[in-house]
C-alpha atoms as a PDB file:
ATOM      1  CA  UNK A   1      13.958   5.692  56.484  1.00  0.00           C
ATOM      2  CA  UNK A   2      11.809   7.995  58.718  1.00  0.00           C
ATOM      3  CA  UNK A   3      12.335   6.177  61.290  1.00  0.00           C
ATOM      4  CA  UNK A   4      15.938   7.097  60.795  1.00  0.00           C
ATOM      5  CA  UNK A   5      15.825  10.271  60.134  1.00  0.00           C
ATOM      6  CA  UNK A   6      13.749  10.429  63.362  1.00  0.00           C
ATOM      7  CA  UNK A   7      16.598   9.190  65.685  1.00  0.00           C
ATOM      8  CA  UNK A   8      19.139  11.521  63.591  1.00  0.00           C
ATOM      9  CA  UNK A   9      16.663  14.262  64.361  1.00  0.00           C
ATOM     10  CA  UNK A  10      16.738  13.518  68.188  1.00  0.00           C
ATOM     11  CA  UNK A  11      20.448  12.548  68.452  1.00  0.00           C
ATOM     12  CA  UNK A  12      21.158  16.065  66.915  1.00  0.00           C
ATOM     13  CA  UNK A  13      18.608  18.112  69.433  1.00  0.00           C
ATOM     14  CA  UNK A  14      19.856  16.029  72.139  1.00  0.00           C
ATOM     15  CA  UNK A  15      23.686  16.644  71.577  1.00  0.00           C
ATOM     16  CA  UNK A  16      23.058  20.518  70.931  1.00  0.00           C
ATOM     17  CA  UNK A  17      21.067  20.502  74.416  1.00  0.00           C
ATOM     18  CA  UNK A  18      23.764  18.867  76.263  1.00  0.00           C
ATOM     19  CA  UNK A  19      26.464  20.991  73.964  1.00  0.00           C
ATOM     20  CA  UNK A  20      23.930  23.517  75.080  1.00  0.00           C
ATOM     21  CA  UNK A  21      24.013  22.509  78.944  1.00  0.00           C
ATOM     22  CA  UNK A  22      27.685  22.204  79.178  1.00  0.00           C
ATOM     23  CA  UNK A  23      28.370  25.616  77.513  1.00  0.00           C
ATOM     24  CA  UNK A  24      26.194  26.987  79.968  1.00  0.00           C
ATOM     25  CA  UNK A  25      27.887  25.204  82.992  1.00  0.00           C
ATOM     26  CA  UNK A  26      31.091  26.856  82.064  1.00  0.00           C
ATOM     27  CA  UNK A  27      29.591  30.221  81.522  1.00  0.00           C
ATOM     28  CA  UNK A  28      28.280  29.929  85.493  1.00  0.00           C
ATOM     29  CA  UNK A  29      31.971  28.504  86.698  1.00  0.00           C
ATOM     30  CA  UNK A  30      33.533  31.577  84.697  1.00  0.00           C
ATOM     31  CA  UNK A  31      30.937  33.916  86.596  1.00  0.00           C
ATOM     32  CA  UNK A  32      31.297  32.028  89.844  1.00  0.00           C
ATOM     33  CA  UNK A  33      35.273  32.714  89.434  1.00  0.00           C
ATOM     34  CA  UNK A  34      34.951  36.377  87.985  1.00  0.00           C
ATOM     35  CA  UNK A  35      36.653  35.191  85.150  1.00  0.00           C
ATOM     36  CA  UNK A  36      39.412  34.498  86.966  1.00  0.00           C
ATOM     37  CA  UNK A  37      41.468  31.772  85.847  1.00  0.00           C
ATOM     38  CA  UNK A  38      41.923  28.457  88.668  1.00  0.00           C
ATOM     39  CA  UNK A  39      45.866  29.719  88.533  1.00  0.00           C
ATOM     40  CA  UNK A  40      44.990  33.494  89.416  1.00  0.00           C
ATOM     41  CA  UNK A  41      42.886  32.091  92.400  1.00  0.00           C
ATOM     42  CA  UNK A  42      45.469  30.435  93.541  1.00  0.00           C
ATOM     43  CA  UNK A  43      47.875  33.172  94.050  1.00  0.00           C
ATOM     44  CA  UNK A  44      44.969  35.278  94.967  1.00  0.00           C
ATOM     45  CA  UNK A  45      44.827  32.806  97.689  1.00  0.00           C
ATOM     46  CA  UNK A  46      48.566  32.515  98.339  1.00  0.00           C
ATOM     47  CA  UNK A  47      48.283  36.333  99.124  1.00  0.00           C
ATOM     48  CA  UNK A  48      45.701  35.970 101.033  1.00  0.00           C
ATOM     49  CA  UNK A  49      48.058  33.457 103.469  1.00  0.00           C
ATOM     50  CA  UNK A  50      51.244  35.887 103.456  1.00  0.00           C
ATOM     51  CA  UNK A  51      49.027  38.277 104.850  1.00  0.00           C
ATOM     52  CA  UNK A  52      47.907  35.758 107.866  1.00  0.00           C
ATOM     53  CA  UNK A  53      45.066  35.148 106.770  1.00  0.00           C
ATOM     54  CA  UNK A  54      44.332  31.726 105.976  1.00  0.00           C
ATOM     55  CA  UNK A  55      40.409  32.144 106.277  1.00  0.00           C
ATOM     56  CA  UNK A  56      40.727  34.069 103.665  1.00  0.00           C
ATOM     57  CA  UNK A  57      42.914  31.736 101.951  1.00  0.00           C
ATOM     58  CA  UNK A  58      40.705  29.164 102.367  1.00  0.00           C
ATOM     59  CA  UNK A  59      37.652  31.021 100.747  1.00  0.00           C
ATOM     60  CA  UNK A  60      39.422  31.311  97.688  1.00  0.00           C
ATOM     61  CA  UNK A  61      40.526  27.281  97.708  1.00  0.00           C
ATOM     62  CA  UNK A  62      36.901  26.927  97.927  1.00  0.00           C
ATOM     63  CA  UNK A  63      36.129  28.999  94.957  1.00  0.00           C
ATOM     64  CA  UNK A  64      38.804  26.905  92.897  1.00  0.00           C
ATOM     65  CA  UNK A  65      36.676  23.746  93.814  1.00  0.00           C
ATOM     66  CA  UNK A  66      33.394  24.967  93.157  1.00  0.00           C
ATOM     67  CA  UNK A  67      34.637  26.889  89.917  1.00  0.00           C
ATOM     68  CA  UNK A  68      37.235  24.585  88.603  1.00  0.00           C
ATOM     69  CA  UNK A  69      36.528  20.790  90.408  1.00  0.00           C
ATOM     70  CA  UNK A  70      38.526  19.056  87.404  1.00  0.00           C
ATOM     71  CA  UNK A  71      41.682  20.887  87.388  1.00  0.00           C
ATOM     72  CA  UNK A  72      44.972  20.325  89.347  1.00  0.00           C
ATOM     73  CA  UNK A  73      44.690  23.096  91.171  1.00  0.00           C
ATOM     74  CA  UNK A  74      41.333  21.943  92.697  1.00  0.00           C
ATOM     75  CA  UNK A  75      43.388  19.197  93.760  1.00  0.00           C
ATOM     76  CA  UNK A  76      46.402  21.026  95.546  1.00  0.00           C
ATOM     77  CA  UNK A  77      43.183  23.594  97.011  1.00  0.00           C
ATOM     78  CA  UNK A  78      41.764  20.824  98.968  1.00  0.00           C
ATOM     79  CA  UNK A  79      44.983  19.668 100.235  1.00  0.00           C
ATOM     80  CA  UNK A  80      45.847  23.688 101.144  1.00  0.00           C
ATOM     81  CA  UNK A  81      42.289  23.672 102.282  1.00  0.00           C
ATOM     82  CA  UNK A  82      42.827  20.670 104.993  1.00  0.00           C
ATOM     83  CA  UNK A  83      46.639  21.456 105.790  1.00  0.00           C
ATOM     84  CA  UNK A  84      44.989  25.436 106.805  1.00  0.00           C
ATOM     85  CA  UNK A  85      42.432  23.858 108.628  1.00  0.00           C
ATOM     86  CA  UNK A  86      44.644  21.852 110.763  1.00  0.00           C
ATOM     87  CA  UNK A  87      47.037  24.176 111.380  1.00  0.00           C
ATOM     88  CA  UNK A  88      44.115  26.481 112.953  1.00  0.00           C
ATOM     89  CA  UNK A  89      43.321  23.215 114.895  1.00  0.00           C
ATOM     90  CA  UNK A  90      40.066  22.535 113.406  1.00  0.00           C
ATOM     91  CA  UNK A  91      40.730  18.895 113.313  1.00  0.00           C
ATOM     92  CA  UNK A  92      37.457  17.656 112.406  1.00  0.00           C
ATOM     93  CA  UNK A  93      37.355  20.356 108.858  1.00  0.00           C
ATOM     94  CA  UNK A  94      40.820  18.923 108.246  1.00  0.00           C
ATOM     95  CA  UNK A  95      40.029  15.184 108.853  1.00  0.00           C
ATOM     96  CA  UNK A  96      36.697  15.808 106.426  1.00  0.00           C
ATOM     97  CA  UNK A  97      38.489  17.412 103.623  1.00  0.00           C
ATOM     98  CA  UNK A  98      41.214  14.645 103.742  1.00  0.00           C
ATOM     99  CA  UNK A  99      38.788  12.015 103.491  1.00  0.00           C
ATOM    100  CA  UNK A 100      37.219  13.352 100.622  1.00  0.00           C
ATOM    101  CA  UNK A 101      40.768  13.556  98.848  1.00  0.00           C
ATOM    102  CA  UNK A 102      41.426  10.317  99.533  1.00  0.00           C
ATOM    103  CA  UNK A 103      38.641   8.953  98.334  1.00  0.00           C
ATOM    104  CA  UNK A 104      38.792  10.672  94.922  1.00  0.00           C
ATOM    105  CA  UNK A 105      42.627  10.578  94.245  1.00  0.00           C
ATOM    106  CA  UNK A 106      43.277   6.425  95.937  1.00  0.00           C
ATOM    107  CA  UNK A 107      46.648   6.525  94.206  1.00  0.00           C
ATOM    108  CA  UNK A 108      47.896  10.392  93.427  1.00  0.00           C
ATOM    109  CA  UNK A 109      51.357  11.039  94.139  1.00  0.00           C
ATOM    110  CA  UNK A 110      50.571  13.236  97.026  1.00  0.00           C
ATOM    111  CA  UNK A 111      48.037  10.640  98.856  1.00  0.00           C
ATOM    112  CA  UNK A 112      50.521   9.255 101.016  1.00  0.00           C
ATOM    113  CA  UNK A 113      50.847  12.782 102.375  1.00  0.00           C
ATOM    114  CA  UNK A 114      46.593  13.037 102.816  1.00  0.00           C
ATOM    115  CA  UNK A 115      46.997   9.650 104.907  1.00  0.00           C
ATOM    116  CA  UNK A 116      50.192  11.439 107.138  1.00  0.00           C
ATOM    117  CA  UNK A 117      47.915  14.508 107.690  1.00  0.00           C
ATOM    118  CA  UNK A 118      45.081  13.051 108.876  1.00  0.00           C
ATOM    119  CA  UNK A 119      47.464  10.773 111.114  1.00  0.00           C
ATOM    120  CA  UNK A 120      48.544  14.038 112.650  1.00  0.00           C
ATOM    121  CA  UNK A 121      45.277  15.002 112.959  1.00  0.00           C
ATOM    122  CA  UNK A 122      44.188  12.317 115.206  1.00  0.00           C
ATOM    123  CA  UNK A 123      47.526  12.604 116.879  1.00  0.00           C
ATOM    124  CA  UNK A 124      46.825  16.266 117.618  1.00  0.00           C
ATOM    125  CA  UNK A 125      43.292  15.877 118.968  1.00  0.00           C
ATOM    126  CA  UNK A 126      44.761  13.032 121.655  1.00  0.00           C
ATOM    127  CA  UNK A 127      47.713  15.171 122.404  1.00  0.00           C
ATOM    128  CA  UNK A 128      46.485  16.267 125.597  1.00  0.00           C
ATOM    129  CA  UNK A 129      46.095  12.589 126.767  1.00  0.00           C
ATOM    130  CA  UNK A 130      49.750  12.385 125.312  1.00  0.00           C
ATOM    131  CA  UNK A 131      50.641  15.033 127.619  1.00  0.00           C
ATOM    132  CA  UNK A 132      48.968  13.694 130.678  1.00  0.00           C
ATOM    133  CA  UNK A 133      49.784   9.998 131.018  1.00  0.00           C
ATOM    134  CA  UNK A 134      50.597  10.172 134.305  1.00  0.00           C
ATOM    135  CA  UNK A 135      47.968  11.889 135.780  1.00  0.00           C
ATOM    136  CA  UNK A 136      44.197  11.407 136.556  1.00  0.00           C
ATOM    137  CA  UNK A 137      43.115  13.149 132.184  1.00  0.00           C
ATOM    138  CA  UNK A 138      45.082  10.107 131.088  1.00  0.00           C
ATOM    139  CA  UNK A 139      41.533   8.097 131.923  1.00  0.00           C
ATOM    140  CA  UNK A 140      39.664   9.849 129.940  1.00  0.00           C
ATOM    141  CA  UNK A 141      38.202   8.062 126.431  1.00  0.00           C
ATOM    142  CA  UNK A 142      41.026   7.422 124.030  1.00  0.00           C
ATOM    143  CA  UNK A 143      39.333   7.129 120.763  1.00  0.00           C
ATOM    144  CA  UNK A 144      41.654   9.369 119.473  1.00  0.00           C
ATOM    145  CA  UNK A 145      44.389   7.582 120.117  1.00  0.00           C
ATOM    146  CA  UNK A 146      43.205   4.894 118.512  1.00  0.00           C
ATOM    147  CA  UNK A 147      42.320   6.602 115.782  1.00  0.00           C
ATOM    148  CA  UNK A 148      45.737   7.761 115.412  1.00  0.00           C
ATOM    149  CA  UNK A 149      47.528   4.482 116.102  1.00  0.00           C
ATOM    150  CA  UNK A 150      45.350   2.889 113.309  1.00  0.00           C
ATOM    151  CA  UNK A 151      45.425   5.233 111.107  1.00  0.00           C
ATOM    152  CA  UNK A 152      49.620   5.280 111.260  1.00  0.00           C
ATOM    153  CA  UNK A 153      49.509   1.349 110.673  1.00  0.00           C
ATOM    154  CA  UNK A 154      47.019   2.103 107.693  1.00  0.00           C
ATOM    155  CA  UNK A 155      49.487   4.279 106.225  1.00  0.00           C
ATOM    156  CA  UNK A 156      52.499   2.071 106.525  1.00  0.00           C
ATOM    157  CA  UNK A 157      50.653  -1.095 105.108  1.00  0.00           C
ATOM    158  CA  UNK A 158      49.527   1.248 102.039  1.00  0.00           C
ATOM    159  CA  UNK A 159      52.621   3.235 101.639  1.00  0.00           C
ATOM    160  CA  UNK A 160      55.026   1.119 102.961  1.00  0.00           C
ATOM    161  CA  UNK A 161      58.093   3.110 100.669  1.00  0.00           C
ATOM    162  CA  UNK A 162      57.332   6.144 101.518  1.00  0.00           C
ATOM    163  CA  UNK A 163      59.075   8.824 103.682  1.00  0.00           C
ATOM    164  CA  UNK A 164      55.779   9.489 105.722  1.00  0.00           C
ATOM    165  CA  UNK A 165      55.558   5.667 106.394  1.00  0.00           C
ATOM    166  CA  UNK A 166      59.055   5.488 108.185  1.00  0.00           C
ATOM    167  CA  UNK A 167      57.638   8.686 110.212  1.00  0.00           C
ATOM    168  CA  UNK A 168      54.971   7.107 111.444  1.00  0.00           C
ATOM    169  CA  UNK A 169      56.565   3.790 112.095  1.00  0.00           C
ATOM    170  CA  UNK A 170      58.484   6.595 114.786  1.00  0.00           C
ATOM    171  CA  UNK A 171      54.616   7.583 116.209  1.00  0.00           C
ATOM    172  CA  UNK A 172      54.095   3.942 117.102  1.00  0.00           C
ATOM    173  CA  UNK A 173      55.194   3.362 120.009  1.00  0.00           C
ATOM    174  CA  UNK A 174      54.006   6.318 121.761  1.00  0.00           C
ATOM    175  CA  UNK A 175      50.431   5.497 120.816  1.00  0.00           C
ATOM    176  CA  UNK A 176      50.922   2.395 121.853  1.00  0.00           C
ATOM    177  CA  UNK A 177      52.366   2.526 124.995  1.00  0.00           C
ATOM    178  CA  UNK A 178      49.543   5.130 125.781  1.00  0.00           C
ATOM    179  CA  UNK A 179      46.483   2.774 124.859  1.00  0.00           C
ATOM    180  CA  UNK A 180      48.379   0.323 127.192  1.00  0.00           C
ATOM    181  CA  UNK A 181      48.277   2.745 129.596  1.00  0.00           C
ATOM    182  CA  UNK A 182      44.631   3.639 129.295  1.00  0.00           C
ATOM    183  CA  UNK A 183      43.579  -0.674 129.519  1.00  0.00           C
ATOM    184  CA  UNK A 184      46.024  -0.688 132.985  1.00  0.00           C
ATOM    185  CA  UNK A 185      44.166   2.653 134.477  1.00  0.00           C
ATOM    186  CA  UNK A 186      40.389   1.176 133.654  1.00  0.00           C
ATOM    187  CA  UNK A 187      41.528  -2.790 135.270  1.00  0.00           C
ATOM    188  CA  UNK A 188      42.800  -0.507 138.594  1.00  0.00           C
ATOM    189  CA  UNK A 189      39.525   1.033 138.190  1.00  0.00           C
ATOM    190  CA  UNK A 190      37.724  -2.441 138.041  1.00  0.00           C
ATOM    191  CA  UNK A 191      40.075  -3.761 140.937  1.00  0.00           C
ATOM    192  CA  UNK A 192      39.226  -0.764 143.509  1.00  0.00           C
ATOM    193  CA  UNK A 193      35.371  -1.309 142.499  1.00  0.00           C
ATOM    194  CA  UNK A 194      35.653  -4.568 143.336  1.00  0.00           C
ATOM    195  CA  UNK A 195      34.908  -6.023 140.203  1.00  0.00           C
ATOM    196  CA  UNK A 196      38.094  -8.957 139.903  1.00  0.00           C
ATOM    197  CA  UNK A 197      37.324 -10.948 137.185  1.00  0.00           C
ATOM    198  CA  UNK A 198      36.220  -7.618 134.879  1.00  0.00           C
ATOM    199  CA  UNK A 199      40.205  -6.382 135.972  1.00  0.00           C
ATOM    200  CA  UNK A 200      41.663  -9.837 135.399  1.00  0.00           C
ATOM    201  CA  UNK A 201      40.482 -10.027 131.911  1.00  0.00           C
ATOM    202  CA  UNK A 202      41.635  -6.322 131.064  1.00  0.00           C
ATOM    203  CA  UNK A 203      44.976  -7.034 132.544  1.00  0.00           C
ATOM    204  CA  UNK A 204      45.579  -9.891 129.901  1.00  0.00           C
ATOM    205  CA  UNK A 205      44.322  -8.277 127.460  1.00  0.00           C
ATOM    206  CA  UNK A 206      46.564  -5.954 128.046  1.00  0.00           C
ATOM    207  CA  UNK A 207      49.285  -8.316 128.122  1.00  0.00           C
ATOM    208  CA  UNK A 208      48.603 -10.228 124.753  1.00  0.00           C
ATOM    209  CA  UNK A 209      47.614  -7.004 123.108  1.00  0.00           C
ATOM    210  CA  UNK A 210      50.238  -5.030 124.102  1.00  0.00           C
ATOM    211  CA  UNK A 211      53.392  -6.926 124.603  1.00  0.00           C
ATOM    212  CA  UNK A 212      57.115  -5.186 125.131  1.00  0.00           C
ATOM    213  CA  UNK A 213      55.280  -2.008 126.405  1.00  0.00           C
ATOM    214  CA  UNK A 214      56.228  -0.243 130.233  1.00  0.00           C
ATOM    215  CA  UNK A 215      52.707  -1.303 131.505  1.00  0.00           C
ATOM    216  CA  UNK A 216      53.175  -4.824 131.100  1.00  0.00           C
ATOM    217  CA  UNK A 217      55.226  -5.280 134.536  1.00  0.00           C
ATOM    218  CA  UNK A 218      51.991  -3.189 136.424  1.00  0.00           C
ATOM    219  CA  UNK A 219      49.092  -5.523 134.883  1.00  0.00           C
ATOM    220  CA  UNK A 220      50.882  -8.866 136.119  1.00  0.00           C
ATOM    221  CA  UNK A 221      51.179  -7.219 139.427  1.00  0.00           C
ATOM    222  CA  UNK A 222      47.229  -6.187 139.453  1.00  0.00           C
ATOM    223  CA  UNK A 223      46.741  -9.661 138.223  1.00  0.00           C
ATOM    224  CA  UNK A 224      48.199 -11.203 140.833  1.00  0.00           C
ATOM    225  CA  UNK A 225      46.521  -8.764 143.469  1.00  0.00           C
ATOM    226  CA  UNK A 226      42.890  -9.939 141.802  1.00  0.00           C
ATOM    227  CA  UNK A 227      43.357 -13.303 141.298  1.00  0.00           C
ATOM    228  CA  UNK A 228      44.546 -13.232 145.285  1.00  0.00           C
ATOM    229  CA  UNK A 229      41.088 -11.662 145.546  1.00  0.00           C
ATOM    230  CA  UNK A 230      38.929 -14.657 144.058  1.00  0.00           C
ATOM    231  CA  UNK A 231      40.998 -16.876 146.224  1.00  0.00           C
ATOM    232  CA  UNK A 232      42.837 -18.394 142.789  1.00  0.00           C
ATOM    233  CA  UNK A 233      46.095 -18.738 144.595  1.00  0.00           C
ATOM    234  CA  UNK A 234      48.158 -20.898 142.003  1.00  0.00           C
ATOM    235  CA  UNK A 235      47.031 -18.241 139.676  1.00  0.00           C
ATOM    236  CA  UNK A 236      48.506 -15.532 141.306  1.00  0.00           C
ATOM    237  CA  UNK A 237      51.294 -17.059 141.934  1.00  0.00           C
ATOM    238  CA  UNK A 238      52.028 -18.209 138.112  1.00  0.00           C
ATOM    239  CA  UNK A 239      51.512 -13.995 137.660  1.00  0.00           C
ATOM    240  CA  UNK A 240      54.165 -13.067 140.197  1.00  0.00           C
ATOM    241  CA  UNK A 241      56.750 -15.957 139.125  1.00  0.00           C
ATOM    242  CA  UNK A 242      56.495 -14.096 135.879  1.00  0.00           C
ATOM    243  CA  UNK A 243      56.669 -10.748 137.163  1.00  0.00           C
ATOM    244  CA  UNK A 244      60.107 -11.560 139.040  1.00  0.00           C
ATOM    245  CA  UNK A 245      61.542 -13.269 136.524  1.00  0.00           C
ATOM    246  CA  UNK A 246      60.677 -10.825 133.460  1.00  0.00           C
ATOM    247  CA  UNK A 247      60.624  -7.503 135.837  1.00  0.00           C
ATOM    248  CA  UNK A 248      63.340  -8.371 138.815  1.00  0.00           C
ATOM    249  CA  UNK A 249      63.574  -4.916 139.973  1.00  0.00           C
ATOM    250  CA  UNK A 250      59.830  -4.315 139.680  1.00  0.00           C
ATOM    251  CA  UNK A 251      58.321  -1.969 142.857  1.00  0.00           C
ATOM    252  CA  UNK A 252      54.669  -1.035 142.220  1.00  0.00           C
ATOM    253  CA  UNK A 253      53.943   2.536 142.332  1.00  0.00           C
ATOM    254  CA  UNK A 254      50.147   2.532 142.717  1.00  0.00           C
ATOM    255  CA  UNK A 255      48.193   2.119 145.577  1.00  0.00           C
ATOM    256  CA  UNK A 256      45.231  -0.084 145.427  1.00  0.00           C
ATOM    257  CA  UNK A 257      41.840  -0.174 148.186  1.00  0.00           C
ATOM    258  CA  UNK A 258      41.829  -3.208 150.364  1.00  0.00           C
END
């Protein structure tokens, strides 16, 4: 009977202290807000943006998440939070914040949307490759691109039925045709460096990777040129039959070192 009495005892002090804790949890969310409810802060912050300022806007987002991390507007704040910090071009804030959404809300409503931004994000930081296709930036590192390009098929495997899903099946293609682009610009590197067999092998992987895109008619001709270089003359050959009879109008714009 002592004993329980004993464990009544402690199961009493133990649910007071954590009635105790909690109550006091609240009390320092209430003070961290001012009192101010998670639906005041939120216009407070909406203000704050029809004035121009989103930093501002942002801060009190933040204070919503730190005050009031269970309720729905703590979810819309981080999505406000990330959608602010992209359109200042912070890309990296916005990618963070989006990943953190994600990861706690797998299958809300508005997750599709999370996956789209962060698409755009990516897409926004390679933009400048975009841009400059054609020109020498275009070699630069495209991990960006990638980023994007995966990140789009990610979204349309997961959210197949949604309206942000048939926009990115429209961002495809782009992408694609400029990581094509970036595998034909380092095997023309390889081939003036000498280095045949290295620009051989990027040329068809090019080719099997990136079928049906503009660059495909350039890597058979570079093919042909290298495997002319190693002396592997049926090779080349089988490259350039293909070439003519897939690309019959094909002239080769670029240049390459004898």
């Amino acid at each position: 009977m002592k004993k329980i009495i004993s464990v009544l005892f402690l199961s009493t002090v133990f649910l007071s202290g954590c009635s105790s804790f909690f109550s006091d949890q609240k009390a320092e969310r209430g003070a961290l807000a001012d009192g101010l409810t998670p639906k005041e802060l939120y216009v407070l912050a909406q203000d704050k943006l029809s004035m121009g300022s989103s930093a501002g806007a942002i801060e009190y987002y933040e204070l919503i998440l730190a005050a009031y991390p269970g309720s729905k507007y703590a979810m819309q704040a981080q999505l406000d939070i990330a959608y602010n910090y992209y359109n200042r071009e912070e890309y990296a804030s916005a990618v963070a914040q989006l990943d953190d959404f994600i990861k706690r809300y797998p299958a809300h409503s508005s997750t599709p949307y999370a996956h789209y931004l962060r698409c755009q994000s990516f897409e926004d930081i390679s933009r400048s490759f975009l841009d400059y296709l054609d020109s020498d930036k275009a070699q630069r590192d495209v991990q960006s691109v990638k980023d994007a390009f995966l990140c789009y098929e990610g979204l349309i495997a997961e959210f197949p039925q949604s309206e942000y899903a048939e926009n990115g099946k429209t961002k495809l293609p782009e992408l694609k045709n400029a990581l094509a682009r970036h595998e034909f610009y380092v095997a023309q590197y390889y081939t003036n460096n000498k280095s045949n067999i290295a620009a051989i092998n990027r040329c068809q992987y090019l080719i099997e990777h990136f079928p049906k895109t503009p660059s495909i008619p350039d890597a058979l001709h570079l093919m042909a040129y290298n495997y002319d270089a190693i002396g592997a003359i049926k090779l080349a050959e089988d490259a350039r039959i293909v070439l003519k009879s897939s690309y019959p109008g094909y002239i080769s714009k670029y240049e390459l070192d004898n």
